[in-house]
C-alpha atoms as a PDB file:
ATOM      1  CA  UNK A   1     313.623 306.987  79.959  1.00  0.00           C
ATOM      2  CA  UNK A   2     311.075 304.603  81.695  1.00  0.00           C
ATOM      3  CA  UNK A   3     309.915 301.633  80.189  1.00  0.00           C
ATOM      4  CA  UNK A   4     306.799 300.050  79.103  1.00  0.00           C
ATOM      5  CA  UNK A   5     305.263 296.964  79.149  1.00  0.00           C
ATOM      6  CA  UNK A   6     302.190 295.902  76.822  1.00  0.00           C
ATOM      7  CA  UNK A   7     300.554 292.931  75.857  1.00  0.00           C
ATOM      8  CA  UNK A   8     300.151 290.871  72.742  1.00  0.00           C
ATOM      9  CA  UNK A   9     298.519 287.954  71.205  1.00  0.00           C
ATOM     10  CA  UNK A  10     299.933 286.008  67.875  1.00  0.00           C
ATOM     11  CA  UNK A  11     297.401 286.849  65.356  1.00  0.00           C
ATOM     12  CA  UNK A  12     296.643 284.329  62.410  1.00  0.00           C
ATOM     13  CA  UNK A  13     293.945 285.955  60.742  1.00  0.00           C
ATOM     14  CA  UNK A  14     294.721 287.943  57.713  1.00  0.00           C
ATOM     15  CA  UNK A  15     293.269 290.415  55.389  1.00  0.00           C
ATOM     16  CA  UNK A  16     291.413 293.363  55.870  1.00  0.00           C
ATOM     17  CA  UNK A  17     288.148 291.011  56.858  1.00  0.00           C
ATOM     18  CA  UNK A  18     289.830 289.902  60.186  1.00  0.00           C
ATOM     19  CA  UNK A  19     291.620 292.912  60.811  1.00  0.00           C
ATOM     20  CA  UNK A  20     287.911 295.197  60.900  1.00  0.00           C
ATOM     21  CA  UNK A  21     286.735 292.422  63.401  1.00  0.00           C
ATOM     22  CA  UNK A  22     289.672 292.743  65.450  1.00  0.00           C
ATOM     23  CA  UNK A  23     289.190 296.549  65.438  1.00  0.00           C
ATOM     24  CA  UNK A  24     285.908 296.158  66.603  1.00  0.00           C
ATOM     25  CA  UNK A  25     286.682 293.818  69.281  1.00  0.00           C
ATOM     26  CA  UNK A  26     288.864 296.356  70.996  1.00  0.00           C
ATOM     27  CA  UNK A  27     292.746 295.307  69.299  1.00  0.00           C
ATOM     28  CA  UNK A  28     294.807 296.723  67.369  1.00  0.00           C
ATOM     29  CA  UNK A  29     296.596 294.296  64.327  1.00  0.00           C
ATOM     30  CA  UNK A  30     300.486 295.297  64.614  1.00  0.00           C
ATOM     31  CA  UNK A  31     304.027 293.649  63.490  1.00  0.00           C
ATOM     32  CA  UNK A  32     306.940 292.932  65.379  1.00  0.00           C
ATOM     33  CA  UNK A  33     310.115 292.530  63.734  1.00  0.00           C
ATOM     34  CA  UNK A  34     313.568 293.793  64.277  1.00  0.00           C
ATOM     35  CA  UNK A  35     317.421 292.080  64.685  1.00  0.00           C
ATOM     36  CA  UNK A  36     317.478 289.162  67.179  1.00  0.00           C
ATOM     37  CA  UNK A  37     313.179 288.274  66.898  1.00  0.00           C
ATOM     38  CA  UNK A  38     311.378 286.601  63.577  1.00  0.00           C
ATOM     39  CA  UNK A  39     308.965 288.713  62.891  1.00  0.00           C
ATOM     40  CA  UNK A  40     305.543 288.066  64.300  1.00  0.00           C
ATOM     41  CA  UNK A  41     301.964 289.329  63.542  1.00  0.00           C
ATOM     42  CA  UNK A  42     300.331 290.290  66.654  1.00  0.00           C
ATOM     43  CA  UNK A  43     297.183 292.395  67.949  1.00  0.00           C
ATOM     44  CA  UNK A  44     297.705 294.537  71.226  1.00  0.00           C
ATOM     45  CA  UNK A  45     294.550 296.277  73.258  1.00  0.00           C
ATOM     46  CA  UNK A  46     293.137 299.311  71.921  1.00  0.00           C
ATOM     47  CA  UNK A  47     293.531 301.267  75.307  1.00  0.00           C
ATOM     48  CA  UNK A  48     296.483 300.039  76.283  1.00  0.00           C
ATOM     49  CA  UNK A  49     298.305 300.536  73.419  1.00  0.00           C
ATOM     50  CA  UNK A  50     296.821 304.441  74.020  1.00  0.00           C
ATOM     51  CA  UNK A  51     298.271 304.293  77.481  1.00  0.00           C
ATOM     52  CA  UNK A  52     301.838 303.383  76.554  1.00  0.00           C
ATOM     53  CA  UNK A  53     301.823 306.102  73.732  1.00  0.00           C
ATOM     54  CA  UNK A  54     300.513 309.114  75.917  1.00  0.00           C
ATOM     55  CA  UNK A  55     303.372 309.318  78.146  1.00  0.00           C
ATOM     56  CA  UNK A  56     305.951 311.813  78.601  1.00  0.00           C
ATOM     57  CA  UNK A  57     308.133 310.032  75.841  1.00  0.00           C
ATOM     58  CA  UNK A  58     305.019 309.792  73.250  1.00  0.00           C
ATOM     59  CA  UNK A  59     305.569 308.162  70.045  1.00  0.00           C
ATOM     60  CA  UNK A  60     309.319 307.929  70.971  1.00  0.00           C
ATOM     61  CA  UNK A  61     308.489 305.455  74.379  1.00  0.00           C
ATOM     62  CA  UNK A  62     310.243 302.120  75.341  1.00  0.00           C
ATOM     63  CA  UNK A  63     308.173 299.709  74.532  1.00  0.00           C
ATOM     64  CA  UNK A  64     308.388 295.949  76.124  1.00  0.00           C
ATOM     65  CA  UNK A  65     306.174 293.923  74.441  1.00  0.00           C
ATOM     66  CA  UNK A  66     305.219 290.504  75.767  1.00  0.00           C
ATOM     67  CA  UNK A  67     303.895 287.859  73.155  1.00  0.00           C
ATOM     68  CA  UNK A  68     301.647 285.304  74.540  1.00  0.00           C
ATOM     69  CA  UNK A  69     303.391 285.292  78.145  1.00  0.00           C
ATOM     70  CA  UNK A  70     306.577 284.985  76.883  1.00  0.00           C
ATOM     71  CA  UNK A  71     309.619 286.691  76.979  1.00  0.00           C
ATOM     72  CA  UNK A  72     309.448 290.596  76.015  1.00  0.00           C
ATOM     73  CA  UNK A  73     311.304 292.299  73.476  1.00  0.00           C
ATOM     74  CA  UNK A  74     312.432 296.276  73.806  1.00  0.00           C
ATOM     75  CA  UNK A  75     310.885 298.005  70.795  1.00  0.00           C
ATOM     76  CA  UNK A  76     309.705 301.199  70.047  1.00  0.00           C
ATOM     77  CA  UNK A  77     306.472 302.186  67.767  1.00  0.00           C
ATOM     78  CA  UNK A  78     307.110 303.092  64.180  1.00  0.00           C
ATOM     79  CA  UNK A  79     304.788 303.199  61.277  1.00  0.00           C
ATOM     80  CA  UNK A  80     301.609 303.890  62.942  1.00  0.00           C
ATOM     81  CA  UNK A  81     298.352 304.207  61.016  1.00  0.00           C
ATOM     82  CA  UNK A  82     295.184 306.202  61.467  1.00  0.00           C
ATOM     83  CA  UNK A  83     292.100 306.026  60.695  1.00  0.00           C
ATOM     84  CA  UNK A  84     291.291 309.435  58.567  1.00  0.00           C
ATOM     85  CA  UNK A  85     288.005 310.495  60.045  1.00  0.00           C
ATOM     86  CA  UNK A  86     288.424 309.654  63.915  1.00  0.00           C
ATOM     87  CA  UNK A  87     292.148 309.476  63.989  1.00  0.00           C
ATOM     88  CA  UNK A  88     292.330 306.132  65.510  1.00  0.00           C
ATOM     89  CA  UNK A  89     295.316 303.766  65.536  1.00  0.00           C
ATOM     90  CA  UNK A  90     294.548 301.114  62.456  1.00  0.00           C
ATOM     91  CA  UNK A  91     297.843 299.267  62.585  1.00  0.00           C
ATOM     92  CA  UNK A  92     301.572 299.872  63.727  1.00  0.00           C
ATOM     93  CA  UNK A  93     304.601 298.127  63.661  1.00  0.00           C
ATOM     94  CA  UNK A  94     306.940 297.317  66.846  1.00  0.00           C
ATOM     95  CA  UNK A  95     310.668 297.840  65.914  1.00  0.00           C
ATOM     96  CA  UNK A  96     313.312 296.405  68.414  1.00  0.00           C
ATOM     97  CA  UNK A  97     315.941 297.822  69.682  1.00  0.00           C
ATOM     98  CA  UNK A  98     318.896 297.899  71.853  1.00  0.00           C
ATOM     99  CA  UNK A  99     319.968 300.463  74.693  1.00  0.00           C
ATOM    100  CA  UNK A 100     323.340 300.732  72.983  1.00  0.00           C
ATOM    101  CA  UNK A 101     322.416 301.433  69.302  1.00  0.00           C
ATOM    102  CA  UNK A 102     321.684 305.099  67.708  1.00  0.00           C
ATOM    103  CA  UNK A 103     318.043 305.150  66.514  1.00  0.00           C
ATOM    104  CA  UNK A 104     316.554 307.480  64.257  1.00  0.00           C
ATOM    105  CA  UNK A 105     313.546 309.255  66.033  1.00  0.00           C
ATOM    106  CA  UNK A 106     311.061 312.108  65.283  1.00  0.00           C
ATOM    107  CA  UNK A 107     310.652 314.746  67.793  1.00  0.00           C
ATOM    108  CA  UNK A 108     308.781 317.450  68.317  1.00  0.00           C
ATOM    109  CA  UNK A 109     309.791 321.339  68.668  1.00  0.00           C
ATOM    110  CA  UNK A 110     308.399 323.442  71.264  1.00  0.00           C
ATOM    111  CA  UNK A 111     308.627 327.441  70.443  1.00  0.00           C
ATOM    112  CA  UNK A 112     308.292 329.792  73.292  1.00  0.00           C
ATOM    113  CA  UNK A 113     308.368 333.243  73.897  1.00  0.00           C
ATOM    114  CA  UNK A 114     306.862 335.835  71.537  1.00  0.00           C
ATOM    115  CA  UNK A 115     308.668 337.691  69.197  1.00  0.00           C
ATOM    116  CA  UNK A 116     309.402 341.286  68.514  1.00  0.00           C
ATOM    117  CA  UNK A 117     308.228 341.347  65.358  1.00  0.00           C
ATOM    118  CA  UNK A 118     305.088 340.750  66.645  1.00  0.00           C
ATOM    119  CA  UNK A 119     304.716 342.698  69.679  1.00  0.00           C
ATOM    120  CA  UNK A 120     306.351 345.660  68.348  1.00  0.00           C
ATOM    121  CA  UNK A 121     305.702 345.566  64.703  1.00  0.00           C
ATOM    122  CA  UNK A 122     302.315 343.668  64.146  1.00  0.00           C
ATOM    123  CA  UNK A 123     303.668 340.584  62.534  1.00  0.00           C
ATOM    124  CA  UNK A 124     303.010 337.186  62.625  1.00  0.00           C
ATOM    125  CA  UNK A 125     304.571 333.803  62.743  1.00  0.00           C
ATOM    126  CA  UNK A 126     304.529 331.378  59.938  1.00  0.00           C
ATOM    127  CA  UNK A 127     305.694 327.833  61.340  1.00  0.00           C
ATOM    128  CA  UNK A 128     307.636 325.373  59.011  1.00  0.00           C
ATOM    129  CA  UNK A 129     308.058 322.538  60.813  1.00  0.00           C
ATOM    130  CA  UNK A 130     306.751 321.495  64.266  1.00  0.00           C
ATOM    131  CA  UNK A 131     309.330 318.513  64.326  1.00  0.00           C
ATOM    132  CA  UNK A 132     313.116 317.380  63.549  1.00  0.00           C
ATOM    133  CA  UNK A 133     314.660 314.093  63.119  1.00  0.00           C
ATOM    134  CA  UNK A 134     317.424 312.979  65.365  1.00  0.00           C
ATOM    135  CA  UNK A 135     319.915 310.281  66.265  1.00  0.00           C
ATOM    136  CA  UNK A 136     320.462 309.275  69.452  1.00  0.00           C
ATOM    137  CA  UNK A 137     320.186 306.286  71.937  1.00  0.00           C
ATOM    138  CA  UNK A 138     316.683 305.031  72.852  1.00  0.00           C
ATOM    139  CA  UNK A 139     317.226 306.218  76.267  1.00  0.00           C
ATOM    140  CA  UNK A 140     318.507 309.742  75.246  1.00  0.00           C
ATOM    141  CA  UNK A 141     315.582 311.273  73.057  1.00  0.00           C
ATOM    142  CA  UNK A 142     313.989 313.758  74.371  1.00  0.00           C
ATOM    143  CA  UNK A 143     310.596 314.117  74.681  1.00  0.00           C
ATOM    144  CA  UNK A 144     310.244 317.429  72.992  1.00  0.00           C
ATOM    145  CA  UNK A 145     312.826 320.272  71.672  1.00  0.00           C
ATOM    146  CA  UNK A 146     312.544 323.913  73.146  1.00  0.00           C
ATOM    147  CA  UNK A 147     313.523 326.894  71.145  1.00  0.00           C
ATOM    148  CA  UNK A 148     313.022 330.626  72.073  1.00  0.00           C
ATOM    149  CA  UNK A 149     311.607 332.466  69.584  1.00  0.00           C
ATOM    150  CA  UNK A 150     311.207 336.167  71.121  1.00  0.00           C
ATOM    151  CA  UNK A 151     314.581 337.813  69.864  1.00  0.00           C
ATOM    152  CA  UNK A 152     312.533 337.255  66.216  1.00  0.00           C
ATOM    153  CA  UNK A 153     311.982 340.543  64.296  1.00  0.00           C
ATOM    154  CA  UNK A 154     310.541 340.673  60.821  1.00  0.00           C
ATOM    155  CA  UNK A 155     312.169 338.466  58.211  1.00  0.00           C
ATOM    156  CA  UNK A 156     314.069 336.406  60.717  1.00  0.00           C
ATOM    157  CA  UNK A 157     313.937 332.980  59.565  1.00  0.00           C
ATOM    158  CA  UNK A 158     315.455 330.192  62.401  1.00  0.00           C
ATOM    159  CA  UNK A 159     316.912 326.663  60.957  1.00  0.00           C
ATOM    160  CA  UNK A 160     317.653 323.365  62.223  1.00  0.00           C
ATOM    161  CA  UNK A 161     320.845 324.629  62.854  1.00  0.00           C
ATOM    162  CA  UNK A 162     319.478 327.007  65.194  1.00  0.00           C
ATOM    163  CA  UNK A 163     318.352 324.535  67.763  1.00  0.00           C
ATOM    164  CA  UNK A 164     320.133 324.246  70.654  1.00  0.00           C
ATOM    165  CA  UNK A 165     322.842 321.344  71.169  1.00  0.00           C
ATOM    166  CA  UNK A 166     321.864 318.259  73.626  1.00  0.00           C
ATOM    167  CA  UNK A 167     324.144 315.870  75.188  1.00  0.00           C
ATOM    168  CA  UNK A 168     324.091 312.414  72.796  1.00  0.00           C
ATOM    169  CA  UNK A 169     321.581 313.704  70.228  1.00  0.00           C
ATOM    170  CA  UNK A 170     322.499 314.675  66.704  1.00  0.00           C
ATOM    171  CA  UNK A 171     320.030 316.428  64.142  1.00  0.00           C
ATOM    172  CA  UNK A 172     319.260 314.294  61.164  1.00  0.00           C
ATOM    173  CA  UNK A 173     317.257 316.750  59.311  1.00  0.00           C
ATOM    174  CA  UNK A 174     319.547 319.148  57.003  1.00  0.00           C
ATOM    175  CA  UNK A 175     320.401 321.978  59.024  1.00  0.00           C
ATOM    176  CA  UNK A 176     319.560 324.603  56.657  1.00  0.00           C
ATOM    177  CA  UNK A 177     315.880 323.408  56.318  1.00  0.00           C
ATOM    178  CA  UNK A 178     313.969 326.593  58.147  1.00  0.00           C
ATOM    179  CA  UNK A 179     311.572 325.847  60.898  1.00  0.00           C
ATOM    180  CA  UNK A 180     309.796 329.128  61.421  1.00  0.00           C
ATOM    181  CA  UNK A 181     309.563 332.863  60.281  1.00  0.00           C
ATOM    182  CA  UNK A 182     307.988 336.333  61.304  1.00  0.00           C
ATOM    183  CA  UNK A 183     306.333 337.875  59.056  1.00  0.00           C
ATOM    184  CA  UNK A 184     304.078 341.438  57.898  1.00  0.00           C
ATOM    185  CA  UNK A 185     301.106 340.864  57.094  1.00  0.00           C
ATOM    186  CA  UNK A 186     300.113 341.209  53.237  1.00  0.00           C
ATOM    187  CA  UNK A 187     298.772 345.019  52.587  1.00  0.00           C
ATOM    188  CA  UNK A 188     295.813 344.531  50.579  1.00  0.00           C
ATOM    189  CA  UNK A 189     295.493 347.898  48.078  1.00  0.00           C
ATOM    190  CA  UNK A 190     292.280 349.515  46.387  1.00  0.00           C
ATOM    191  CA  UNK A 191     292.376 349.363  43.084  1.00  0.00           C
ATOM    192  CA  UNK A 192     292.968 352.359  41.279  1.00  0.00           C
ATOM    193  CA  UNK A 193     291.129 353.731  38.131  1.00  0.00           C
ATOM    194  CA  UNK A 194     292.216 355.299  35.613  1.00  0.00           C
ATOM    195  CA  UNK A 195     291.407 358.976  35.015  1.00  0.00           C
ATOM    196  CA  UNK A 196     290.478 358.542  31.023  1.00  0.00           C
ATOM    197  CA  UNK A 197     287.940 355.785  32.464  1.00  0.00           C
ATOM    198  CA  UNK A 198     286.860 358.309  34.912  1.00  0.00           C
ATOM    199  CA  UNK A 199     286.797 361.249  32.603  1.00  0.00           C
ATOM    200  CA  UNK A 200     284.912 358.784  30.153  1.00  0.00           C
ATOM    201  CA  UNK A 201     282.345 358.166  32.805  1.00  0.00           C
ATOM    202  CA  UNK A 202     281.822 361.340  33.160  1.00  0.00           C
ATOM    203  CA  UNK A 203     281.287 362.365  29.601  1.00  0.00           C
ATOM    204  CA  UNK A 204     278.683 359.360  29.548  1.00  0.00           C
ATOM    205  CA  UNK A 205     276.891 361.041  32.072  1.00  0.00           C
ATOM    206  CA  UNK A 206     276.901 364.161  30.631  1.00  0.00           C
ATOM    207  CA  UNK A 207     274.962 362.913  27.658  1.00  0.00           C
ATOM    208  CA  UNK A 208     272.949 361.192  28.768  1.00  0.00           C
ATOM    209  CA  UNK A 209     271.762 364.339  31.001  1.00  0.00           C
ATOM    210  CA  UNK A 210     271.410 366.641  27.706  1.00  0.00           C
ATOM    211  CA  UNK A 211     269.753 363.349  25.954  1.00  0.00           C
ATOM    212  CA  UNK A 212     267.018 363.899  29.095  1.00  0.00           C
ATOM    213  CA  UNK A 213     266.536 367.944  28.729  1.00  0.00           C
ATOM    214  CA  UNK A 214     265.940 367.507  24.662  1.00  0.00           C
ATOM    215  CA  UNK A 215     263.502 364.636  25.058  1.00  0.00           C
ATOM    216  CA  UNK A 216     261.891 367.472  27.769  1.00  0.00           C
ATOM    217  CA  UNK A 217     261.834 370.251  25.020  1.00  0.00           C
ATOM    218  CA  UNK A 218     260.379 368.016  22.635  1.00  0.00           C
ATOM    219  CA  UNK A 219     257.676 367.203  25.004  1.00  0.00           C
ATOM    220  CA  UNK A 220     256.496 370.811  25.753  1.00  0.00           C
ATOM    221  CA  UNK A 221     256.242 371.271  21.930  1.00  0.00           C
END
């Protein structure tokens, strides 16, 4: 998996004061801690930062980050926060690592295909989860898990045990946890009502017709 490089600056203003300027001044406030480094408050560019985490490897990428010029540490991006309107990075922290450790890493599934129940017996797909947690070395996550979905008919559910197996990855997430499902949709069914309400109906009518013919007799008289 390549590897890559970003920028930061030792930060010394605190609170959410400093941290809105910062924000505003293009910089992101982030941590970096992990074994072998003291943990350090830095800031990193806004578009940078975007650049490093819109690769192939996403959220999952190699991170070097350089602090003030000086030597750079191998992290990856973990607790990242977002703003909830616009979605934009608000803080993260930078976790180190090491190219021979297990890490614990969220990736995403990809489905493909479309499945039988759907083309053959109008259902649909309800989706569970779009992501699993594995273990593996920094250098072995993938950037996204494929699973075929077209052999699906209705009430087929598929399970993290379902996924297929990949060289130096192991699933984290219990196995029997479902990911996705194919459905019928729900048949929605008129209401029925009941003959004596009917039959009542009816009768009310009735009277209220002969009501109307003696009030016309009465008139003629």
């Amino acid at each position: 998996m390549q590897q890559e490089t970003l920028r930061a600056l030792k930060r010394t203003g605190f609170g959410s004061r400093p941290a809105r300027r910062m924000r505003r001044d293009g910089q992101v406030p982030a941590v970096v801690y992990g074994k072998g480094v003291d943990t350090q408050s830095v800031s990193v560019e806004t578009r940078a930062l975007h650049g490093v985490l819109h690769t192939e490897a996403g959220l999952n990428a190699l991170i070097n980050v350089e602090i003030d010029g000086a030597d750079d540490v191998l992290t990856v991006a973990r607790e990242i926060q977002r703003d909830p309107v616009r979605g934009d990075i608000t803080h993260l922290d930078f976790i180190t690592v090491s190219l021979d450790v297990e890490i614990e890493a969220e990736v995403g599934i990809e489905y493909v295909g479309t499945p039988i129940g759907i083309q053959e017996e109008g259902g649909f797909v309800e989706t569970m989860e779009t992501s699993v947690m594995i273990m593996a070395l920094p250098t072995a996550i993938p950037s996204s898990i494929t699973l075929d979905i077209s052999e699906l008919g209705i009430g087929d559910i598929l399970k993290v045990s379902d996924l297929p197996e990949i060289e130096g990855v192991t699933y984290a997430t219990d196995t029997d946890r479902p990911l996705l499902t194919v459905l019928l949709p729900a048949i929605v069914e008129e209401e029925e009502v009941p003959e004596d309400l009917l039959e009542g109906e009816e009768g009310e009518e009735g009277e209220e017709g002969e009501e109307g013919e003696s009030s016309a007799d009465t008139d003629e008289d």
